[in-house]
N, C-alpha and C. Protein backbone atom coordinates (compact mmCIF):
# COMPACT_ATOMS: atom_id res chain seq x y z
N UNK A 1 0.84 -1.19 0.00
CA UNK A 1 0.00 0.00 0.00
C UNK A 1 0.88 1.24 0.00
N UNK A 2 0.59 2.14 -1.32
CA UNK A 2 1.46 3.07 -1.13
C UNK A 2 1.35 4.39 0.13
N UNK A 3 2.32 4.23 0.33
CA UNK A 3 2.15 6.19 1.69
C UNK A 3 2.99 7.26 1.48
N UNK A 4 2.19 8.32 1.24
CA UNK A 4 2.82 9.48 1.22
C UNK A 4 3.65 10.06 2.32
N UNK A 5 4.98 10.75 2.07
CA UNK A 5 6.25 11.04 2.86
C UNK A 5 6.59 12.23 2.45
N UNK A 6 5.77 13.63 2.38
CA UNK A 6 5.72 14.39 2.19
C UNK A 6 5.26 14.65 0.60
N UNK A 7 6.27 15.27 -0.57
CA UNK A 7 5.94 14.92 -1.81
C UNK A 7 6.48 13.65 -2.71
N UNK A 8 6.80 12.88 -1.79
CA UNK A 8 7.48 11.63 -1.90
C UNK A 8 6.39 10.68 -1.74
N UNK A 9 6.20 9.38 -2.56
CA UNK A 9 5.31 7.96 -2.33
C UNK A 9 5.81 7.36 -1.99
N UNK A 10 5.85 6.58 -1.15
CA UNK A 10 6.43 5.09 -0.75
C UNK A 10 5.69 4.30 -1.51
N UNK A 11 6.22 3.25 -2.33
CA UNK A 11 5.64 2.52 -2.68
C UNK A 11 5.64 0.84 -2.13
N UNK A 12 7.15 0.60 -1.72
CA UNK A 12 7.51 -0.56 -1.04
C UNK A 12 8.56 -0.50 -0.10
N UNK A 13 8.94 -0.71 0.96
CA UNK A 13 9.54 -1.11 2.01
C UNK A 13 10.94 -1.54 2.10
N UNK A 14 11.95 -1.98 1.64
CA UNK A 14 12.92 -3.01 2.48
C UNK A 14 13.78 -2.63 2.95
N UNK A 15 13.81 -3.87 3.86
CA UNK A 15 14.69 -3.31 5.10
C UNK A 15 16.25 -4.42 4.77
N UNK A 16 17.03 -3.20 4.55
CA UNK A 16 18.20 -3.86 4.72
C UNK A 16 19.20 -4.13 6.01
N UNK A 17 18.86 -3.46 7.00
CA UNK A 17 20.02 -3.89 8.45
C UNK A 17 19.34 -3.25 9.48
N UNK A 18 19.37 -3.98 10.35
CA UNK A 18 19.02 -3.57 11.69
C UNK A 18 19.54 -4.17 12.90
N UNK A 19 19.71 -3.11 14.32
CA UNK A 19 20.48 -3.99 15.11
C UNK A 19 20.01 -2.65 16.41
N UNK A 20 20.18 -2.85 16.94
CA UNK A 20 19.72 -1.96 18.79
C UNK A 20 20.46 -0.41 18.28
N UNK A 21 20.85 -0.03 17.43
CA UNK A 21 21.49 1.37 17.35
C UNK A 21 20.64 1.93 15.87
N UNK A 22 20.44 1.41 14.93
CA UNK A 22 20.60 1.59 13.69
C UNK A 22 19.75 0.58 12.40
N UNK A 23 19.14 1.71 12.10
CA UNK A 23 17.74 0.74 10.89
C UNK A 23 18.53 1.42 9.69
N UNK A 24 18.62 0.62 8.64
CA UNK A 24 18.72 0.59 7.46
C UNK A 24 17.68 0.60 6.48
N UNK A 25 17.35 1.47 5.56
CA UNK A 25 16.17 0.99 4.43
C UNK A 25 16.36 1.21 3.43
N UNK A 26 15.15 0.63 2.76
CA UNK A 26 15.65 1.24 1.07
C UNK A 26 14.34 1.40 0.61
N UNK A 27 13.41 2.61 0.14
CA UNK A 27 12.21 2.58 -0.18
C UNK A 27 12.50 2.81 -2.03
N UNK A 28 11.06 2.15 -2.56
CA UNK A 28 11.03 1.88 -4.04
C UNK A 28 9.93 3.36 -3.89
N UNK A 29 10.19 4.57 -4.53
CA UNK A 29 9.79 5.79 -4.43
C UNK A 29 8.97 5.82 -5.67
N UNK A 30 8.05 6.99 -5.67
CA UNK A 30 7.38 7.99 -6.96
C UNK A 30 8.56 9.21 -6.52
N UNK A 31 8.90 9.85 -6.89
CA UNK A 31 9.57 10.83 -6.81
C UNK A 31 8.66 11.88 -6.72
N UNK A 32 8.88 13.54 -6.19
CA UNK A 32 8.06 14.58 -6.86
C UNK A 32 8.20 14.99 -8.13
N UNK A 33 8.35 14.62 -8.98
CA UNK A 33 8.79 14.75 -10.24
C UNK A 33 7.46 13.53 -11.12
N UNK A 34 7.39 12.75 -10.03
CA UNK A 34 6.52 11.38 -10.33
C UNK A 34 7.05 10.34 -11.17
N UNK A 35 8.45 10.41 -11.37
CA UNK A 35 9.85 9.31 -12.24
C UNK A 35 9.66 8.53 -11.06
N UNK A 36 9.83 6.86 -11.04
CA UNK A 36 10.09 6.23 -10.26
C UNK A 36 11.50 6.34 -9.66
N UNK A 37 11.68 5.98 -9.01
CA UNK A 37 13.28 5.75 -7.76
C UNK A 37 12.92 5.09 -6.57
N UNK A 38 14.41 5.47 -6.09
CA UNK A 38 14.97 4.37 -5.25
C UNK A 38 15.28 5.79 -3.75
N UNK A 39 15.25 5.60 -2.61
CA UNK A 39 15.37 6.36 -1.77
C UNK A 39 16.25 5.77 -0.27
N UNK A 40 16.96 5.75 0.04
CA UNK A 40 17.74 4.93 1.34
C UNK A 40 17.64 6.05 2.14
N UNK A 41 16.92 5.54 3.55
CA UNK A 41 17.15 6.12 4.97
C UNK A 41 18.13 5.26 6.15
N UNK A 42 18.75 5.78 6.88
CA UNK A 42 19.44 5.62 7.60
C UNK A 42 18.79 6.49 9.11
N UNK A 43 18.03 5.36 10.41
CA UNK A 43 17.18 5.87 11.02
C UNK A 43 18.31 5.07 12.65
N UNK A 44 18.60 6.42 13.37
CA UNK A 44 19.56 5.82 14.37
C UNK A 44 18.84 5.88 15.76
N UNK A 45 19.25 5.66 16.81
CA UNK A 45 18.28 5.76 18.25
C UNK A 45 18.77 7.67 18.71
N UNK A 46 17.94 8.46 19.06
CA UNK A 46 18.23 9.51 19.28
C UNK A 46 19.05 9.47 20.07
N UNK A 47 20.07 11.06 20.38
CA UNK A 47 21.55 10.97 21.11
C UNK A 47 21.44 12.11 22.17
N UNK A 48 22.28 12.13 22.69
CA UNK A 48 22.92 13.21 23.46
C UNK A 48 24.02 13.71 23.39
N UNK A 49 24.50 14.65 23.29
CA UNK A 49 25.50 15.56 23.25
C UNK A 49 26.21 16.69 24.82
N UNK A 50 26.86 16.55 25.42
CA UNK A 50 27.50 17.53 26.36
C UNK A 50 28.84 17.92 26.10
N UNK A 51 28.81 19.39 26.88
CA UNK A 51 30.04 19.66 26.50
C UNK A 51 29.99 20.26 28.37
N UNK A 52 31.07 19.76 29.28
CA UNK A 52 31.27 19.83 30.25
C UNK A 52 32.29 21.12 30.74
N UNK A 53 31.97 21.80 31.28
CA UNK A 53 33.09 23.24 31.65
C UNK A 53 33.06 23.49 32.65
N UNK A 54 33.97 23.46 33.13
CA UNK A 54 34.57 23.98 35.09
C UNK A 54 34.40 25.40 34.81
N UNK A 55 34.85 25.67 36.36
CA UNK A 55 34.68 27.15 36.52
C UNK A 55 35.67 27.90 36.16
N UNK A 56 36.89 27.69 35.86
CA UNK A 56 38.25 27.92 35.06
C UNK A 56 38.17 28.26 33.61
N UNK A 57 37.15 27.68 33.34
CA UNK A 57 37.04 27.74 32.09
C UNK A 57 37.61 26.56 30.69
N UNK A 58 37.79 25.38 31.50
CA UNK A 58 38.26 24.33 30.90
C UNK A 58 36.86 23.31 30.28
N UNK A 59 37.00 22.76 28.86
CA UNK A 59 36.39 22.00 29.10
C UNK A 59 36.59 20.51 28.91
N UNK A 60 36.44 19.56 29.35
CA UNK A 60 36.14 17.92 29.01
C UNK A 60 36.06 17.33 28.00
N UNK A 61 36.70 16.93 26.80
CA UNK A 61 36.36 16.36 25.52
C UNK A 61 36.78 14.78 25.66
N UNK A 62 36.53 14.19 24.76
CA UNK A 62 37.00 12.63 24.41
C UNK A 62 37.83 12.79 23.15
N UNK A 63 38.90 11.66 23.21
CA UNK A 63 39.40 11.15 21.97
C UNK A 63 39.29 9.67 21.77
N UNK A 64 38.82 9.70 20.86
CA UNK A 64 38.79 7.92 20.86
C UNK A 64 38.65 7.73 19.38
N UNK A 65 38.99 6.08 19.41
CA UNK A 65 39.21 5.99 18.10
C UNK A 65 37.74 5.54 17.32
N UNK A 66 37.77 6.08 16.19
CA UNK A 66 35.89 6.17 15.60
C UNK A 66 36.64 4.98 14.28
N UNK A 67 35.36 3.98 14.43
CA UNK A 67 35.75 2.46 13.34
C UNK A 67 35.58 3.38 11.74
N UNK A 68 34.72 3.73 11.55
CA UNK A 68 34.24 4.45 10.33
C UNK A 68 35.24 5.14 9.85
N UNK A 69 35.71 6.29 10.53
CA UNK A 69 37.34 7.03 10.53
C UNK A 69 38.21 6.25 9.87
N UNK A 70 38.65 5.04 11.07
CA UNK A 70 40.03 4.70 10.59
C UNK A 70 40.51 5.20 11.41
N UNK A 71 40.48 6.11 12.52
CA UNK A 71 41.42 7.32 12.95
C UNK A 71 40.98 7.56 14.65
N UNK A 72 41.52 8.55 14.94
CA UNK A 72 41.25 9.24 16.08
C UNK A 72 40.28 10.38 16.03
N UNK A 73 39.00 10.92 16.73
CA UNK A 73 38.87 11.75 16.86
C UNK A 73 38.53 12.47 18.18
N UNK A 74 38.57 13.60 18.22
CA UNK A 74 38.70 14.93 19.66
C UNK A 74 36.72 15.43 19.47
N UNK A 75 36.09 14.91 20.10
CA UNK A 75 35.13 15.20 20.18
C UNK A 75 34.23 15.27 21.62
N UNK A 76 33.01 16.00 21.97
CA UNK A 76 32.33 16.02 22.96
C UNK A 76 32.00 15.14 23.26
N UNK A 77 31.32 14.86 24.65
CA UNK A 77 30.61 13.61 24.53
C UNK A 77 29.62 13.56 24.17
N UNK A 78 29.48 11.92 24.25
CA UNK A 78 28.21 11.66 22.92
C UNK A 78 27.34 10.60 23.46
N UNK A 79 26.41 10.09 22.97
CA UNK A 79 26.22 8.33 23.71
C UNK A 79 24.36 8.62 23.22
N UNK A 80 23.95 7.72 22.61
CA UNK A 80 22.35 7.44 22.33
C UNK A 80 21.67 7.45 23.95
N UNK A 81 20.64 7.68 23.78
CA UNK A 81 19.56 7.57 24.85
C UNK A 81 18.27 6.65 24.60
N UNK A 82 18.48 5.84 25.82
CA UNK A 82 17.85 4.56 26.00
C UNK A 82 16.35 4.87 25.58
N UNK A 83 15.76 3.81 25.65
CA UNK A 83 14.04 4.12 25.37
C UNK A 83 13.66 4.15 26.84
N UNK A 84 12.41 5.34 26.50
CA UNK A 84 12.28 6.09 27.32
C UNK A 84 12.86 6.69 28.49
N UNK A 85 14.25 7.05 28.06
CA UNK A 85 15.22 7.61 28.78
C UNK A 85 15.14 8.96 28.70
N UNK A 86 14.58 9.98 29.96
CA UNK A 86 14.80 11.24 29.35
C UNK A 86 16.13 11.93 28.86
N UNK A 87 15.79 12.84 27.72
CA UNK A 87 17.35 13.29 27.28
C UNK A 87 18.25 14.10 28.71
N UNK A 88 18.17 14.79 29.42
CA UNK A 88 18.74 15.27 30.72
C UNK A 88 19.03 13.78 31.62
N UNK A 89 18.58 12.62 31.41
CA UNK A 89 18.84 11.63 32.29
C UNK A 89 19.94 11.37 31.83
N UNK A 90 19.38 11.15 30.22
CA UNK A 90 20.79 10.90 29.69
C UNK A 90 21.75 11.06 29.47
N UNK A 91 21.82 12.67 29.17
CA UNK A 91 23.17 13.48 29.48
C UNK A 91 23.84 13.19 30.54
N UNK A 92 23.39 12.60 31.77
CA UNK A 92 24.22 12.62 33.27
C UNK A 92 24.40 11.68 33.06
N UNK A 93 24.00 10.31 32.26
CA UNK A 93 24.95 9.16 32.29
C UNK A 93 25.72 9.17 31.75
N UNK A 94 25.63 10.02 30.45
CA UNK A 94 27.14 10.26 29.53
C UNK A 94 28.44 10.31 30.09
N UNK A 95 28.40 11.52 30.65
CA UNK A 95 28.95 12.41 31.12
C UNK A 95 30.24 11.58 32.21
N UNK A 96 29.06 10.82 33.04
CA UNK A 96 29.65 10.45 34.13
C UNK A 96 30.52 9.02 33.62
N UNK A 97 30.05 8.24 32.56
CA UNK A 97 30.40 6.57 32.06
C UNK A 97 31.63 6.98 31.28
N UNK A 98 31.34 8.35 30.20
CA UNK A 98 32.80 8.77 29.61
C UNK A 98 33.58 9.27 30.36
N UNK A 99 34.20 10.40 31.16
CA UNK A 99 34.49 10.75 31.23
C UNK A 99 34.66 10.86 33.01
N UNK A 100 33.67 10.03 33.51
CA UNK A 100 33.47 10.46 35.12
C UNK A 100 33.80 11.90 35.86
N UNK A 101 32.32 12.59 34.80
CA UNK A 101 31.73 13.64 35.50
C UNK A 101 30.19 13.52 36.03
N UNK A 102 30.24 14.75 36.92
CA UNK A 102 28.40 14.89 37.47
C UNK A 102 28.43 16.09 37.69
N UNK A 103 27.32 16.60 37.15
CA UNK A 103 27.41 18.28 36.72
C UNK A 103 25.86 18.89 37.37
N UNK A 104 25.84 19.18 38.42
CA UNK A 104 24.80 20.19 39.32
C UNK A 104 23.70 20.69 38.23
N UNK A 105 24.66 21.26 37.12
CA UNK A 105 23.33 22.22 36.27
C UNK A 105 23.94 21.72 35.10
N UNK A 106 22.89 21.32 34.31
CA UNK A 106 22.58 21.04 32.77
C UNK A 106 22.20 22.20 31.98
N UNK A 107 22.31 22.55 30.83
CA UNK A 107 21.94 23.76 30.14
C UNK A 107 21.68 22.81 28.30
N UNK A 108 20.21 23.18 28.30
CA UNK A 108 19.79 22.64 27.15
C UNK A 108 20.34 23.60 26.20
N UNK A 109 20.91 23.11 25.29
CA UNK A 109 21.28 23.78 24.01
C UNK A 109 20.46 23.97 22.52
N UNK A 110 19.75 22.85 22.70
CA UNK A 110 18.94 22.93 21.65
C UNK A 110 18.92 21.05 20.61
N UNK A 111 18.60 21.46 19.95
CA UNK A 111 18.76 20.20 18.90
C UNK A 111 19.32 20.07 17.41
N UNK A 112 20.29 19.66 17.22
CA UNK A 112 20.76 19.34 15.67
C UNK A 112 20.51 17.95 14.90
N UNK A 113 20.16 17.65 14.32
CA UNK A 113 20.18 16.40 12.74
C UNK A 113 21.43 16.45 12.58
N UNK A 114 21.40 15.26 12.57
CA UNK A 114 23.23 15.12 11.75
C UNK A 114 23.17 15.12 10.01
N UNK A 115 22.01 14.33 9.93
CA UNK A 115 22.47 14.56 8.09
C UNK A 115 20.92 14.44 7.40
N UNK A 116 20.28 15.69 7.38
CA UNK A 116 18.87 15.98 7.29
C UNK A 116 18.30 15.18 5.65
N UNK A 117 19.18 14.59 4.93
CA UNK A 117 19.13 13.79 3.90
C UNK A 117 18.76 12.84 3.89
N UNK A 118 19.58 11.90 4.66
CA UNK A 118 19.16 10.03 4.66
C UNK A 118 19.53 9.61 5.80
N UNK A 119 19.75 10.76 6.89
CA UNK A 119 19.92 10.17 8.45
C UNK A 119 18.87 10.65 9.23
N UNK A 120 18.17 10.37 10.32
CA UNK A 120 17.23 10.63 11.18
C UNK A 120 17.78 10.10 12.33
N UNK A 121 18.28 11.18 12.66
CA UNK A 121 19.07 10.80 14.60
C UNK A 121 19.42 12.16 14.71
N UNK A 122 18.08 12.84 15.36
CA UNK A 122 18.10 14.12 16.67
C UNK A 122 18.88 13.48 17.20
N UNK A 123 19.73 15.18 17.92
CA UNK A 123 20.39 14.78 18.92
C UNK A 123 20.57 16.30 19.81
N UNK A 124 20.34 15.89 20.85
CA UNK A 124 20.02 16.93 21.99
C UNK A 124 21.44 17.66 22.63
N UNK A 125 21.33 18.53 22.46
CA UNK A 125 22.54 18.79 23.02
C UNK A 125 22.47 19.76 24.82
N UNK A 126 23.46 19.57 25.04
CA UNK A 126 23.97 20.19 26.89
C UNK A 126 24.82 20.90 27.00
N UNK A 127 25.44 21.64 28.02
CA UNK A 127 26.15 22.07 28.67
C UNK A 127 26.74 22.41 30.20
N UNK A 128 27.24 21.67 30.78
CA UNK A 128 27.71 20.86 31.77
C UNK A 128 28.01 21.68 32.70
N UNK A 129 27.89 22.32 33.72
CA UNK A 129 28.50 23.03 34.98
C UNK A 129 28.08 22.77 36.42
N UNK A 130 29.10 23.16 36.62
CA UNK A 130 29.29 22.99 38.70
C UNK A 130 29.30 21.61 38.77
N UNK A 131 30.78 21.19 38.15
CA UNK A 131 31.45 19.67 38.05
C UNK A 131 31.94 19.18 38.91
N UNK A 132 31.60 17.92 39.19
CA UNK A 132 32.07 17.16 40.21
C UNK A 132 33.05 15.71 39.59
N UNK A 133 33.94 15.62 40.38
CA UNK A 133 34.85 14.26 39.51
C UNK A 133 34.95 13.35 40.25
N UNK A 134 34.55 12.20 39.62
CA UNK A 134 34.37 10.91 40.00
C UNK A 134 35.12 9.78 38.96
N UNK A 135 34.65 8.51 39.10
CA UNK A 135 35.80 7.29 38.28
C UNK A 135 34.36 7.39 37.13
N UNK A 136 35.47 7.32 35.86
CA UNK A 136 34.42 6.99 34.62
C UNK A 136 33.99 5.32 34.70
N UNK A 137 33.06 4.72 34.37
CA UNK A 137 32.67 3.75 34.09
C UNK A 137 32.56 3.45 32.07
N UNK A 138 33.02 2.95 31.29
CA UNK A 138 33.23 3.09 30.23
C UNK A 138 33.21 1.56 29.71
N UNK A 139 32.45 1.51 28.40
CA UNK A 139 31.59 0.01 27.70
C UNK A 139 33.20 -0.26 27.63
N UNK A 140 32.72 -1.65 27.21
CA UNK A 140 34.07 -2.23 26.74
C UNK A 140 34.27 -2.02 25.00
N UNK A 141 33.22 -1.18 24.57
CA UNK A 141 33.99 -0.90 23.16
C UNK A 141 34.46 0.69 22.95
N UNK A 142 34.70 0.90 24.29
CA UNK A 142 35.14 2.38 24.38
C UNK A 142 36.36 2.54 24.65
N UNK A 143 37.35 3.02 23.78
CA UNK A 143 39.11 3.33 24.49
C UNK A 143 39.16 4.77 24.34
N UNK A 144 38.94 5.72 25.15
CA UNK A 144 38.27 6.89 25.26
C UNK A 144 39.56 7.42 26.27
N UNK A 145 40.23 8.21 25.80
CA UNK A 145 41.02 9.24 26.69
C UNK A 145 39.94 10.68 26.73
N UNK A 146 40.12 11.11 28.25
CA UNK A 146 39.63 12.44 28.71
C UNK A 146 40.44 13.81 28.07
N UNK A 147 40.11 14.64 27.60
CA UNK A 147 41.36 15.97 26.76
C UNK A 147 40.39 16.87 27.54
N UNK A 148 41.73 17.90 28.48
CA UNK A 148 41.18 18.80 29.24
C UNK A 148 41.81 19.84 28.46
N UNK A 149 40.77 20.73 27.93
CA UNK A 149 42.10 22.40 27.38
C UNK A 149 40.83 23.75 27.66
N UNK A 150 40.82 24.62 27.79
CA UNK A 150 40.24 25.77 27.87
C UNK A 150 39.49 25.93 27.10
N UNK A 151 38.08 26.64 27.17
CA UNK A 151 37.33 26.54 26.36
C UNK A 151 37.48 27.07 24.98
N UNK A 152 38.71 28.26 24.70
CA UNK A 152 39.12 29.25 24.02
C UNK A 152 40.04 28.31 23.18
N UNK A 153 40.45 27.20 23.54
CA UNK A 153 41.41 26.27 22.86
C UNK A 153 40.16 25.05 21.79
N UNK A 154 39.58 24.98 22.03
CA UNK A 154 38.50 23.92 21.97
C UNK A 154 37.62 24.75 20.91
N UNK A 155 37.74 25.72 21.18
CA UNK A 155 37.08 26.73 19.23
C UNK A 155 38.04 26.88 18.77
N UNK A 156 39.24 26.94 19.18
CA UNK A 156 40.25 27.02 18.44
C UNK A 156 40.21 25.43 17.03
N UNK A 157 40.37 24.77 18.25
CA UNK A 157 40.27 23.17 17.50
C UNK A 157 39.28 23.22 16.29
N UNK A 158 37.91 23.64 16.35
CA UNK A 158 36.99 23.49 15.80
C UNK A 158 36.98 24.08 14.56
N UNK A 159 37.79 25.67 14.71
CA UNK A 159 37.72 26.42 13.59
C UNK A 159 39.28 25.60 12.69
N UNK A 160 40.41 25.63 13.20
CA UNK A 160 41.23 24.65 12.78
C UNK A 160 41.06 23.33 12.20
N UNK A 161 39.84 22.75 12.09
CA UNK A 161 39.54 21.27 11.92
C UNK A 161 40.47 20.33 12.99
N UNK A 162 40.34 20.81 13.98
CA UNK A 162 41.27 19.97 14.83
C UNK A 162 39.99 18.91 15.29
N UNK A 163 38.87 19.37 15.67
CA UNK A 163 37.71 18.34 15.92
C UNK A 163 37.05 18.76 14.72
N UNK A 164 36.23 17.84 13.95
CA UNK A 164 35.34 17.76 12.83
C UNK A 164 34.21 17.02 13.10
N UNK A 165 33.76 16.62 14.11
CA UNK A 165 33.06 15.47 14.86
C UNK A 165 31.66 16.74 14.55
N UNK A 166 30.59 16.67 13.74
CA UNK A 166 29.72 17.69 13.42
C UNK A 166 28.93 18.24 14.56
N UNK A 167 28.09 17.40 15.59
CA UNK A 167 27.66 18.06 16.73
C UNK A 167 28.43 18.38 17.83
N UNK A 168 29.81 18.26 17.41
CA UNK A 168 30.90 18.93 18.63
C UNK A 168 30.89 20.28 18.70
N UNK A 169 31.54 20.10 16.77
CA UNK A 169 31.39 21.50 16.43
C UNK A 169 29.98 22.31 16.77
N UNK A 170 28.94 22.06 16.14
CA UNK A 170 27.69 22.75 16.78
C UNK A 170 27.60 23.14 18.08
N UNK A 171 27.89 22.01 18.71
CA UNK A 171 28.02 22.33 20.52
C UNK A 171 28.51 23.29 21.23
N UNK A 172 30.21 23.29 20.40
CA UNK A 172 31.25 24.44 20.89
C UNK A 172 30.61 25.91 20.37
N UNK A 173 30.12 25.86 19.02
CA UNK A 173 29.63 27.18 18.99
C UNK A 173 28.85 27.83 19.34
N UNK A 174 27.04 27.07 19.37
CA UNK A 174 26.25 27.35 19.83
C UNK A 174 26.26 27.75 21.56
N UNK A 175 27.66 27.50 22.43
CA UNK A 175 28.01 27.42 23.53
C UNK A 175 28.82 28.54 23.51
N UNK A 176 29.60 29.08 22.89
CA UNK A 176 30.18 30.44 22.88
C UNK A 176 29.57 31.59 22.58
N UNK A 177 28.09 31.38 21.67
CA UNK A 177 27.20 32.33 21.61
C UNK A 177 26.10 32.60 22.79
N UNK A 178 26.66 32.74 23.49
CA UNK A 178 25.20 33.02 24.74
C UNK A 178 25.38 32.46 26.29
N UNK A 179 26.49 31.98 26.27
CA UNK A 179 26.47 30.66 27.21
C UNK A 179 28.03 30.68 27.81
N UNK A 180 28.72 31.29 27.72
CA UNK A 180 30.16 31.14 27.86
C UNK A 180 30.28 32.72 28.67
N UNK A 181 30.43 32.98 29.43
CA UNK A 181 31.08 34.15 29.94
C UNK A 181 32.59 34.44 29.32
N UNK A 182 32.71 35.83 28.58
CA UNK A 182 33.68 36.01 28.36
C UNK A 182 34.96 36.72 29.72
């Protein structure tokens, strides 16, 4: 049965991969144009995002190595949120499993899409203060070093491509506009 997806038809379904993080599809489309095609979504479990800052003005990042990369990257923390996990619950487990922090006040930042094309994974973002340090607890597919540098170093990174990690970047900026005492 076909369903409409804005000016898009679905006409058929398949599902190519699925697993507790991540749905794969491939829909047989009408196009708006009304040419037949082919359409792939990529549908992930929604996330969380923090970016943690002492009163110094330092903040908390991760480096770890990303499979997709190949490489290392310097990014915020990150981590999906469970079902029916509120996003603020979730931020404090992040926080505390990467990095072993616990942060008094949360500051909603807002929400970014990572790839408004063929990905569907909101992701909420935070901002971390009146930090407390404790032992990280960290999955076993995490080799995650803590990177402490000033917040002024950490846009530095961003505008440098030193982090490219896309909702880091969003994070760090949207966090220097309004939110950062100069």
């Amino acid at each position: 049965m076909a369903e409409k997806n804005g000016p898009w038809t679905i006409q058929e379904t398949n599902q190519k991969y699925q697993d507790s993080f991540i749905n794969v599809r491939e829909d047989h489309v009408l196009r708006p144009d009304g040419k037949p095609g082919k359409y792939a979504t990529v549908k992930m479990k929604p996330a969380v995002a923090i970016l943690p800052i002492d009163s110094d003005r330092n903040v908390y990042l991760v480096r770890q190595f990303r499979y997709a990369l190949g490489k290392e990257s310097i990014e915020v923390v990150c981590g999906a949120v469970e079902e029916d996990e509120p996003n603020i619950e979730a931020a404090k487990r992040e926080i505390e499993e990467e990095v072993g922090i616990k942060a008094s006040e949360l500051i909603d930042l807002g929400l970014v899409n990572l790839d408004t094309s063929i990905v569907n994974c909101p992701l909420q973002m935070f901002l971390a203060k009146q930090l407390t340090f404790t032992e990280a607890h960290r999955e076993g597919t995490e080799t995650i070093q803590t990177v402490k540098v000033t917040f002024d170093s950490a846009l530095q990174m961003v505008m440098d491509n030193t982090i490219t990690h896309a909702p880091s970047c969003v994070l760090i900026l949207k966090a220097r506009h309004g939110y950062i005492n100069d």
